[in-house]
N, C-alpha and C. Protein backbone atom coordinates (compact mmCIF):
# COMPACT_ATOMS: atom_id res chain seq x y z
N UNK A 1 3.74 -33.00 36.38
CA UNK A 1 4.00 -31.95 35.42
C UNK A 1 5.45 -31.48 35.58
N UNK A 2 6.04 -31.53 34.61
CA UNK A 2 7.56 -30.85 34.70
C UNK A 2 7.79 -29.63 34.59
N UNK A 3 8.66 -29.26 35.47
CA UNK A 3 8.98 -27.24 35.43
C UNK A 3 9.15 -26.99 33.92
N UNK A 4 8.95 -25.77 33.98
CA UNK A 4 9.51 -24.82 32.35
C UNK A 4 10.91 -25.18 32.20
N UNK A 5 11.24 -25.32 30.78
CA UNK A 5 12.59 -25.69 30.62
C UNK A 5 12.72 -25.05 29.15
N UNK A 6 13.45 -24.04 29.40
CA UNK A 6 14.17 -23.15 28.36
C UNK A 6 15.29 -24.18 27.22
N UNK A 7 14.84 -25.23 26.15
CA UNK A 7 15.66 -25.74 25.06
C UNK A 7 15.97 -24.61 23.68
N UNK A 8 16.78 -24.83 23.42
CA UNK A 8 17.25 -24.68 22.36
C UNK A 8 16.35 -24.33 20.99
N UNK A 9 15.35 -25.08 21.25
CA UNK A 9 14.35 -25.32 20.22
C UNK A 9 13.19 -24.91 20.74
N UNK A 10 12.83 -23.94 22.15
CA UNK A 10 12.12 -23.44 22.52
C UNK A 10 12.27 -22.39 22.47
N UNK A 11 13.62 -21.81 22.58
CA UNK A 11 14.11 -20.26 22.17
C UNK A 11 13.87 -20.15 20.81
N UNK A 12 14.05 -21.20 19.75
CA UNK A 12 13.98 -20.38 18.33
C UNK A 12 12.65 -20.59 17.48
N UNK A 13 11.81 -21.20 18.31
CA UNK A 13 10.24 -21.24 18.20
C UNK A 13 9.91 -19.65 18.71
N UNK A 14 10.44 -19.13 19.84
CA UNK A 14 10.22 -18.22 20.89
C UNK A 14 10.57 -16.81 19.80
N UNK A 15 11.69 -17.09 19.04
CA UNK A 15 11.97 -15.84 18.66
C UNK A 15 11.25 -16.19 17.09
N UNK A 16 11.14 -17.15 16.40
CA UNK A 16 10.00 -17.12 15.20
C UNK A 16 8.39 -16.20 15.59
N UNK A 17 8.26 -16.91 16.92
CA UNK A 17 6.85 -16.32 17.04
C UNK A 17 6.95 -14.73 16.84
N UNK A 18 8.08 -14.14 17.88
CA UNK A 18 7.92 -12.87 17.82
C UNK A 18 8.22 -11.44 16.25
N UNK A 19 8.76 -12.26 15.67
CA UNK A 19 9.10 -11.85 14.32
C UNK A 19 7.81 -12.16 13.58
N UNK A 20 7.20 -13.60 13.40
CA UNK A 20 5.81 -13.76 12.52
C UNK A 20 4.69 -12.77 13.37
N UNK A 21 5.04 -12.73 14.88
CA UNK A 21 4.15 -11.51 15.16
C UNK A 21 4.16 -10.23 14.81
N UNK A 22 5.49 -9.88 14.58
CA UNK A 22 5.50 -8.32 14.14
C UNK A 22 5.32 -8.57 12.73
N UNK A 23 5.42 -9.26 12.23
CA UNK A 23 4.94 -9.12 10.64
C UNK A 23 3.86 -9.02 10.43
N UNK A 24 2.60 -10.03 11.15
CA UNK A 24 1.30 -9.62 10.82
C UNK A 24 0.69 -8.06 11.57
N UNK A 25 1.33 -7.78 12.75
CA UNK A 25 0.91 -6.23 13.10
C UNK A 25 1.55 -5.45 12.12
N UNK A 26 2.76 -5.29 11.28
CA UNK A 26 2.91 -4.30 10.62
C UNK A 26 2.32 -4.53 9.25
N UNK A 27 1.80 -5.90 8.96
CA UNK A 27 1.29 -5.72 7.51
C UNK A 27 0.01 -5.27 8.02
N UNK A 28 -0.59 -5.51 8.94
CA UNK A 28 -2.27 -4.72 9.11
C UNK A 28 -2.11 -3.21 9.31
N UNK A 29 -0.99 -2.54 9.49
CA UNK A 29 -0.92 -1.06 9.69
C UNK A 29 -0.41 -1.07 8.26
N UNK A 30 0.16 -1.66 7.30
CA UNK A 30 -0.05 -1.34 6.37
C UNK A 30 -1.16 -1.50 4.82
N UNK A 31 -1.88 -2.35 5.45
CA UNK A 31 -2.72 -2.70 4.30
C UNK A 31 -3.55 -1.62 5.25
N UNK A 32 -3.99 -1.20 5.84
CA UNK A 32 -4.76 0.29 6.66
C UNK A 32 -4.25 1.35 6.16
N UNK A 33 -3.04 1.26 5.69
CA UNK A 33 -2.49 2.97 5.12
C UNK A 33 -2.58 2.90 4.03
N UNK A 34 -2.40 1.27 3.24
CA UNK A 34 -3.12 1.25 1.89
C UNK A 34 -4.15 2.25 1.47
N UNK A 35 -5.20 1.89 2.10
CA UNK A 35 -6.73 2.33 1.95
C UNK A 35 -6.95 3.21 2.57
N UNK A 36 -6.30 3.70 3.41
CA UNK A 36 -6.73 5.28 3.81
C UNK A 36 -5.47 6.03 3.08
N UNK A 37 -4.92 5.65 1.92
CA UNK A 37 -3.74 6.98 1.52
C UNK A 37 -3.27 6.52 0.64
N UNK A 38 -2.98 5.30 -0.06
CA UNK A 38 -2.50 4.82 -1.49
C UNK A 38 -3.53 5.21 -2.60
N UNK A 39 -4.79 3.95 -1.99
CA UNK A 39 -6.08 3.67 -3.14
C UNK A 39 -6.42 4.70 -3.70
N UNK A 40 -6.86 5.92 -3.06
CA UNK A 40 -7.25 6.95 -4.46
C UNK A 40 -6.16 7.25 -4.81
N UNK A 41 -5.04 7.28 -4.89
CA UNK A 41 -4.09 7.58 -5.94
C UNK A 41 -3.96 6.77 -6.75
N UNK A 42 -4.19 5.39 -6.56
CA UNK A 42 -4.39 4.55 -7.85
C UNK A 42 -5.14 4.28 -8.95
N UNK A 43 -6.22 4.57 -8.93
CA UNK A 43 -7.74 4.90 -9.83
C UNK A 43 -7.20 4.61 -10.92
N UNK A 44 -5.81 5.67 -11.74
CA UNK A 44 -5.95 4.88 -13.05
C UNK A 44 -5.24 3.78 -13.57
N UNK A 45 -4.74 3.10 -12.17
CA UNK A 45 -3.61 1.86 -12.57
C UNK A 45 -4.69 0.33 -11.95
N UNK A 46 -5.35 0.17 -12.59
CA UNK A 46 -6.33 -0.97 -12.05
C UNK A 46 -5.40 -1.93 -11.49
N UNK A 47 -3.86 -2.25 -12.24
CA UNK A 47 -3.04 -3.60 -11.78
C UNK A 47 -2.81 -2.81 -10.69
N UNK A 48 -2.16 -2.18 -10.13
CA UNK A 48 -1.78 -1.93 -8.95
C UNK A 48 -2.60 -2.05 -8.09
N UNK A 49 -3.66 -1.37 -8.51
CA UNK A 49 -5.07 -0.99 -7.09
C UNK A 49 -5.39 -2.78 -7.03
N UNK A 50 -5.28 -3.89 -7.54
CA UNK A 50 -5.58 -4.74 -7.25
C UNK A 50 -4.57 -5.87 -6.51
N UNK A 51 -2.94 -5.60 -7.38
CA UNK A 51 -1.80 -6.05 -7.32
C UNK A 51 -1.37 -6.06 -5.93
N UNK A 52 -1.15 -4.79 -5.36
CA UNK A 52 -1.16 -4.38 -4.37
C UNK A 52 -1.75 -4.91 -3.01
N UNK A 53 -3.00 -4.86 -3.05
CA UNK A 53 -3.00 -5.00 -1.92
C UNK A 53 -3.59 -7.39 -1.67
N UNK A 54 -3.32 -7.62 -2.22
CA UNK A 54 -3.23 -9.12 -2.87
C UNK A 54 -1.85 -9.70 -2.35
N UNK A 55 -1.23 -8.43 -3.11
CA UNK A 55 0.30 -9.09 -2.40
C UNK A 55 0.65 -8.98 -0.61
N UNK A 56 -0.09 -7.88 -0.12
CA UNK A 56 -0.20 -7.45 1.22
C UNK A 56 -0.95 -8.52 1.57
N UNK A 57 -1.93 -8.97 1.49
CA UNK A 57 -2.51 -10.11 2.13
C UNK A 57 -2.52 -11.66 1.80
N UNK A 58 -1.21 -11.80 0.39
CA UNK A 58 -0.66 -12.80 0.92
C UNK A 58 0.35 -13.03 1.72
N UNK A 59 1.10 -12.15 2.27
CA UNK A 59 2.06 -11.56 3.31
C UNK A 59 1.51 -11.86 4.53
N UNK A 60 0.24 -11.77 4.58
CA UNK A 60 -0.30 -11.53 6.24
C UNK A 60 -1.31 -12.68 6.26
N UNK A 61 -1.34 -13.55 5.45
CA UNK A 61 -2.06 -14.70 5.49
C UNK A 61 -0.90 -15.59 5.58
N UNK A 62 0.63 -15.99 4.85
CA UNK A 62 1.30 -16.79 5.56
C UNK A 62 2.28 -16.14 6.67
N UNK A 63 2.15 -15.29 7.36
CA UNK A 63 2.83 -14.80 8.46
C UNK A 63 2.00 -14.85 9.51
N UNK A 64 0.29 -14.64 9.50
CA UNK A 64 -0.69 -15.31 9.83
C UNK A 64 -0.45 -16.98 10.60
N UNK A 65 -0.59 -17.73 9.62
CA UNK A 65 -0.51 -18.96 9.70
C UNK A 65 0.91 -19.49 10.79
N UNK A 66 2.20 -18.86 9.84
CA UNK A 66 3.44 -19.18 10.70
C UNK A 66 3.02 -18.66 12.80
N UNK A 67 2.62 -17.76 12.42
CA UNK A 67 2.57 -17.41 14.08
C UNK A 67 2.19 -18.43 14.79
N UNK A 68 0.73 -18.58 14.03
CA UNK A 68 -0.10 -19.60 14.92
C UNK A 68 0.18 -21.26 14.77
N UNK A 69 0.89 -21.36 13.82
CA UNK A 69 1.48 -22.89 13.96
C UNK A 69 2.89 -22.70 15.17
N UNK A 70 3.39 -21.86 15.22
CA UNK A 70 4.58 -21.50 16.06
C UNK A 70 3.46 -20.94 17.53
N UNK A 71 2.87 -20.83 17.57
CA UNK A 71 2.62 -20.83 18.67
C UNK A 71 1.74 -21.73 19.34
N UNK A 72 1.52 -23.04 18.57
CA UNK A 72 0.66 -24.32 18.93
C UNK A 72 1.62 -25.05 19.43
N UNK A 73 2.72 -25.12 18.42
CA UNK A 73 4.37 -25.68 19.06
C UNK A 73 5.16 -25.26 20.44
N UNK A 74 5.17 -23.66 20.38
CA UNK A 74 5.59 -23.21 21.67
C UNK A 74 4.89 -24.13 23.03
N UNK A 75 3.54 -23.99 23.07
CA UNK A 75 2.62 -24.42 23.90
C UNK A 75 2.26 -26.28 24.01
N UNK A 76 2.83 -26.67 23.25
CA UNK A 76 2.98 -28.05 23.10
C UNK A 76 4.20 -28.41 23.89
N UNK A 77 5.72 -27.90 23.29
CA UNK A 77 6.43 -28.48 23.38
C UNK A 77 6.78 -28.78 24.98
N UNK A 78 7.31 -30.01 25.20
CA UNK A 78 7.46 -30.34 26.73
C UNK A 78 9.35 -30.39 26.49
């Protein structure tokens, strides 16, 4: 087994992960403030109340994905 070896291409896997990580923790604190503090203010805009939070979770479904492909790579790479 070979020691840890800090490349080039392990640092910028390293710093993707941590950015696609804070993206999916801050879109879940925000699709949470959605619905506890937007939604009833939206009632009479149906596009929004739906628009909204659609667009939030396609945000956190490919920032989702990026993490965890970036972090199959991190853990792969030799």
């Amino acid at each position: 087994m070979t020691p840890f070896h800090w490349s080039e291409q392990r640092v910028a896997r390293l710093s993707t992960l941590i950015v696609a990580g804070a993206v999916v923790v801050v879109d879940l604190v925000l699709f949470f403030v959605y619905f506890r503090t937007v939604a009833p203010l939206l009632k009479d805009l149906p596009l929004y109340r739906v628009g909204l939070p659609a667009g939030i979770l396609a945000v956190l479904l490919f920032a989702l994905r990026r993490f965890l492909t970036q972090l199959r790579l991190f853990r792969e790479d030799r």
